[in-house]
C-alpha atoms as a PDB file:
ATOM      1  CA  UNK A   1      -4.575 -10.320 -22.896  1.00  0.00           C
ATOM      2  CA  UNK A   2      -3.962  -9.637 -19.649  1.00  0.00           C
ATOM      3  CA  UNK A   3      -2.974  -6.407 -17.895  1.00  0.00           C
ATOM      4  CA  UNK A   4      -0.269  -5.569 -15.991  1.00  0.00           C
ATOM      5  CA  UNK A   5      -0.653  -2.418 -14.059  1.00  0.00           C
ATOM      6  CA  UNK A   6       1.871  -1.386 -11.314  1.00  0.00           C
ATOM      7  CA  UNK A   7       1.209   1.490  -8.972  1.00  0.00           C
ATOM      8  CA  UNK A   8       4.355   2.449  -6.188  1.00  0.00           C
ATOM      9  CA  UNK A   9       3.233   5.338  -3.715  1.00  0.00           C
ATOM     10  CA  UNK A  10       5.664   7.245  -1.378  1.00  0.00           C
ATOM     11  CA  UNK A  11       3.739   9.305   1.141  1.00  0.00           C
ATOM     12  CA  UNK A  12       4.730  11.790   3.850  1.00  0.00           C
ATOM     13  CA  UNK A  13       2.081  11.850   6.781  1.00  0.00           C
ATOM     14  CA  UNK A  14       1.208  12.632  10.049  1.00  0.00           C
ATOM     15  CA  UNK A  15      -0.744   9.879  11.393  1.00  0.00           C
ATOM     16  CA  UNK A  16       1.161   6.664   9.937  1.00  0.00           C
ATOM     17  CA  UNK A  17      -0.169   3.061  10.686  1.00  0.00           C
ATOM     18  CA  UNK A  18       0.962   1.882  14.399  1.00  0.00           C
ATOM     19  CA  UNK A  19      -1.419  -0.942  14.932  1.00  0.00           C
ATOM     20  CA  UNK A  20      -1.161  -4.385  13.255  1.00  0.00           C
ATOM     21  CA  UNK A  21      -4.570  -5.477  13.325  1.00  0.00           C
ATOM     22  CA  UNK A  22      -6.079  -1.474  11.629  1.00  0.00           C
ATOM     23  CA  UNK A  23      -3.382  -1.838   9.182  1.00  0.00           C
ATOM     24  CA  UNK A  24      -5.038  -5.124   7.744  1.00  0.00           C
ATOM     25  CA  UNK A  25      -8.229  -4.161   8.234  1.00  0.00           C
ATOM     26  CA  UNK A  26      -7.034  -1.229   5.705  1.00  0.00           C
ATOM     27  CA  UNK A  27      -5.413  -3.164   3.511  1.00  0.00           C
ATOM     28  CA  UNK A  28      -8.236  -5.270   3.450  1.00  0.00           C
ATOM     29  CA  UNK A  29     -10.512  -2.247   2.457  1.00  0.00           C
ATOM     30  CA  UNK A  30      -8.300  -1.662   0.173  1.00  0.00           C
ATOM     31  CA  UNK A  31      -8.672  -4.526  -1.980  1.00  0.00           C
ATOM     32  CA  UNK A  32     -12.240  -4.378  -1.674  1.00  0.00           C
ATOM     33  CA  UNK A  33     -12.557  -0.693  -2.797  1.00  0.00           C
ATOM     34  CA  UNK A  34     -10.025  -1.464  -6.082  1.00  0.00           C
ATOM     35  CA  UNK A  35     -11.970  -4.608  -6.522  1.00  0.00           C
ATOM     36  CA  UNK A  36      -9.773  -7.183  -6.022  1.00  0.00           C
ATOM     37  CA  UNK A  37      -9.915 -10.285  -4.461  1.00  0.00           C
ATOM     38  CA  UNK A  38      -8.098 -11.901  -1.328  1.00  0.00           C
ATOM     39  CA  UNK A  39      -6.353 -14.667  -1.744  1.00  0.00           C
ATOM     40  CA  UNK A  40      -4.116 -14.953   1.128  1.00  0.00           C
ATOM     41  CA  UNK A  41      -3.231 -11.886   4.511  1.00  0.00           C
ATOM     42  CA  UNK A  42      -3.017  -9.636   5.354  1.00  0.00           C
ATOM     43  CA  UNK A  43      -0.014 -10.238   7.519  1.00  0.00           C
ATOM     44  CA  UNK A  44       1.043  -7.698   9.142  1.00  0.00           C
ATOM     45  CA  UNK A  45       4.568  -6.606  11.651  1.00  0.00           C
ATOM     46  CA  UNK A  46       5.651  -4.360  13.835  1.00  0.00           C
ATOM     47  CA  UNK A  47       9.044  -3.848  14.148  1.00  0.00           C
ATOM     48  CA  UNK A  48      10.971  -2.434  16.987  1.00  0.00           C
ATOM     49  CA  UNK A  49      14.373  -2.358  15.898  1.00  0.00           C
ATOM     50  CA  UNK A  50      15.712   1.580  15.923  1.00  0.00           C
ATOM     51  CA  UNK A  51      16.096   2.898  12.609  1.00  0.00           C
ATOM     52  CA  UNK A  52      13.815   1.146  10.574  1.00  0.00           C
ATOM     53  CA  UNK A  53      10.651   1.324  12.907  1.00  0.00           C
ATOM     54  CA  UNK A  54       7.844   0.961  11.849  1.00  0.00           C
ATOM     55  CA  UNK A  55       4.976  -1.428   9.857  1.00  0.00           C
ATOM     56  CA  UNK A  56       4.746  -3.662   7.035  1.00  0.00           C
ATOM     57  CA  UNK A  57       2.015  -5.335   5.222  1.00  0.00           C
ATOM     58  CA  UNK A  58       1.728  -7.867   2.828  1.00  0.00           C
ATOM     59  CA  UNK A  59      -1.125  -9.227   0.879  1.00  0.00           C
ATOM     60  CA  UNK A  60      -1.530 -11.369  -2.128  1.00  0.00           C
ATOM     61  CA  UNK A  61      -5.015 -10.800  -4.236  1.00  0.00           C
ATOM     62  CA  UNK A  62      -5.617 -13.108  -6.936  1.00  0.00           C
ATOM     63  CA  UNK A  63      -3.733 -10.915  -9.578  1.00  0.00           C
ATOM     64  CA  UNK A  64      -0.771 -10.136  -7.767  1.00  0.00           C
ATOM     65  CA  UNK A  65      -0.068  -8.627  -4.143  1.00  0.00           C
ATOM     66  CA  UNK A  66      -0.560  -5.476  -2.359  1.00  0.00           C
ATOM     67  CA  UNK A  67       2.484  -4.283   0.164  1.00  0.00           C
ATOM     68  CA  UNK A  68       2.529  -1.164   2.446  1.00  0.00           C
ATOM     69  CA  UNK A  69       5.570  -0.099   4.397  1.00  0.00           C
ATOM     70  CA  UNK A  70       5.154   2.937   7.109  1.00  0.00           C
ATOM     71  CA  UNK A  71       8.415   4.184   9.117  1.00  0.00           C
ATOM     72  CA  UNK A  72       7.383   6.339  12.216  1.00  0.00           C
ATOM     73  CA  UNK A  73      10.376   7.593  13.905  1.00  0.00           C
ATOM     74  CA  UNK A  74      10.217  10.959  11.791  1.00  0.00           C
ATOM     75  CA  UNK A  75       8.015  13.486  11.091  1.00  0.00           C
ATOM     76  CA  UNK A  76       5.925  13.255   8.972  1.00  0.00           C
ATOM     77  CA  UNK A  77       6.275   9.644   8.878  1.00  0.00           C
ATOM     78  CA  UNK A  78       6.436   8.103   5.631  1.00  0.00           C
ATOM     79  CA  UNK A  79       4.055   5.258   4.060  1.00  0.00           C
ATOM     80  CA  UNK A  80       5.177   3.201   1.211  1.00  0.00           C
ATOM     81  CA  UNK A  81       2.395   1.298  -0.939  1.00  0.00           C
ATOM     82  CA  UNK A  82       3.074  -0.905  -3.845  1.00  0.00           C
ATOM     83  CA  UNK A  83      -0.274  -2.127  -5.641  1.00  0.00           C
ATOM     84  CA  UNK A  84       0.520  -4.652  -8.391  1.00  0.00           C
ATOM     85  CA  UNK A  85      -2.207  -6.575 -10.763  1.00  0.00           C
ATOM     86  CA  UNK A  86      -2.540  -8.213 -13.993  1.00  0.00           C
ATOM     87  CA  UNK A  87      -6.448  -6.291 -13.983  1.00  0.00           C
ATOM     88  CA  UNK A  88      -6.983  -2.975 -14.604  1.00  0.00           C
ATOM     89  CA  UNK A  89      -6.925   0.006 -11.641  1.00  0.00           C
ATOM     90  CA  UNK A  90      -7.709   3.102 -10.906  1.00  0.00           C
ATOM     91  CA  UNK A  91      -4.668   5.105  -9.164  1.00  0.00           C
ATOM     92  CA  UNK A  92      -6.905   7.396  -7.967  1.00  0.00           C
ATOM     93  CA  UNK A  93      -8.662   5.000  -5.594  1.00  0.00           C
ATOM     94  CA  UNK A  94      -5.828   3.987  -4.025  1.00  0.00           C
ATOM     95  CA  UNK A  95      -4.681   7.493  -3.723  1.00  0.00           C
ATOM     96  CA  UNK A  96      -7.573   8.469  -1.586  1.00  0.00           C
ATOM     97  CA  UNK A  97      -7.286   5.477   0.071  1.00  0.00           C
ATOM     98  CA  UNK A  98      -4.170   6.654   1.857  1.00  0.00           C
ATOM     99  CA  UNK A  99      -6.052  10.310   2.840  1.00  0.00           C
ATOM    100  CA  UNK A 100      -6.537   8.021   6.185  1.00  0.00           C
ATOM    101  CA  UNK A 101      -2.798   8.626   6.972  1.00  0.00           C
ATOM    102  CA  UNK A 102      -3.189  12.262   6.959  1.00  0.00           C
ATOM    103  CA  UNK A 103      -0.767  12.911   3.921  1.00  0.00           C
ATOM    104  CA  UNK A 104       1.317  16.292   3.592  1.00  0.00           C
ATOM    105  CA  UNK A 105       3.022  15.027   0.309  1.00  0.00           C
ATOM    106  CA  UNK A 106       2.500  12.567  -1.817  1.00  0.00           C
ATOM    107  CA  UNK A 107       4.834  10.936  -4.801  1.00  0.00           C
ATOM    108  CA  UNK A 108       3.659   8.141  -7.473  1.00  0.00           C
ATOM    109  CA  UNK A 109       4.710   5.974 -10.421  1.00  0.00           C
ATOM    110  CA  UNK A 110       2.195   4.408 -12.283  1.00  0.00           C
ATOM    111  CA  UNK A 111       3.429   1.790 -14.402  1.00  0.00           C
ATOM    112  CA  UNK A 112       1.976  -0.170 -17.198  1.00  0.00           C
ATOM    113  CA  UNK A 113       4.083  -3.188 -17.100  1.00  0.00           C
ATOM    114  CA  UNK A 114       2.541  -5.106 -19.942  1.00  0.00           C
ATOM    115  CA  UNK A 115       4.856  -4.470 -22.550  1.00  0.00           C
ATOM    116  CA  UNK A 116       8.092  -2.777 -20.989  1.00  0.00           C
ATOM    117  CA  UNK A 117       8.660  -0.329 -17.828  1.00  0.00           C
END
């Protein structure tokens, strides 16, 4: 049976995601380090528009996808991550993962979607 293991991150940080191509190249570390595999991204944005500046991500691995949203016009800046897969993972990878971003708070859910939320 398969797993279903849902991880949602809200971080407050100080050095947020600004460029589109480091953003997928840490996304793409990402994957590697929960050891998952790319099927299609990253693709990555910048957008401009006052209000809701900032980045998104998107990836899709082979058991799901892998999204991060970052909003810079306030400090701290906050980072959204949502890591979903039908394999097992360990939150606490991705957790560190994010230490890159200079976090002064972090918030989680970990969810184990297999049977009911």
């Amino acid at each position: 049976m398969k797993e279903h293991k849902h991880l949602i991150v809200r971080a407050e940080v100080n050095n947020p995601p600004m460029s589109e191509e480091e953003a997928k190249k840490s996304i793409v570390e990402l994957i590697d380090m929960i050891d998952m595999k790319l099927l299609m991204g990253p693709f990555a944005k910048y957008v401009e528009v006052e209000g809701n500046r900032g980045l998104t991500v998107a990836s899709i691995i082979e058991t799901s996808h892998v999204v991060l949203h970052s909003w810079d016009e306030q400090t701290p800046a906050v980072v959204q991550l949502d890591v979903y897969t039908c394999a097992s993972l360990d939150k606490q990878i991705v957790l560190d993962a994010l230490t890159q971003f200079d976090p002064v708070k972090t918030d989680y859910k970990y969810l184990d979607r297999e049977f009911n939320l």
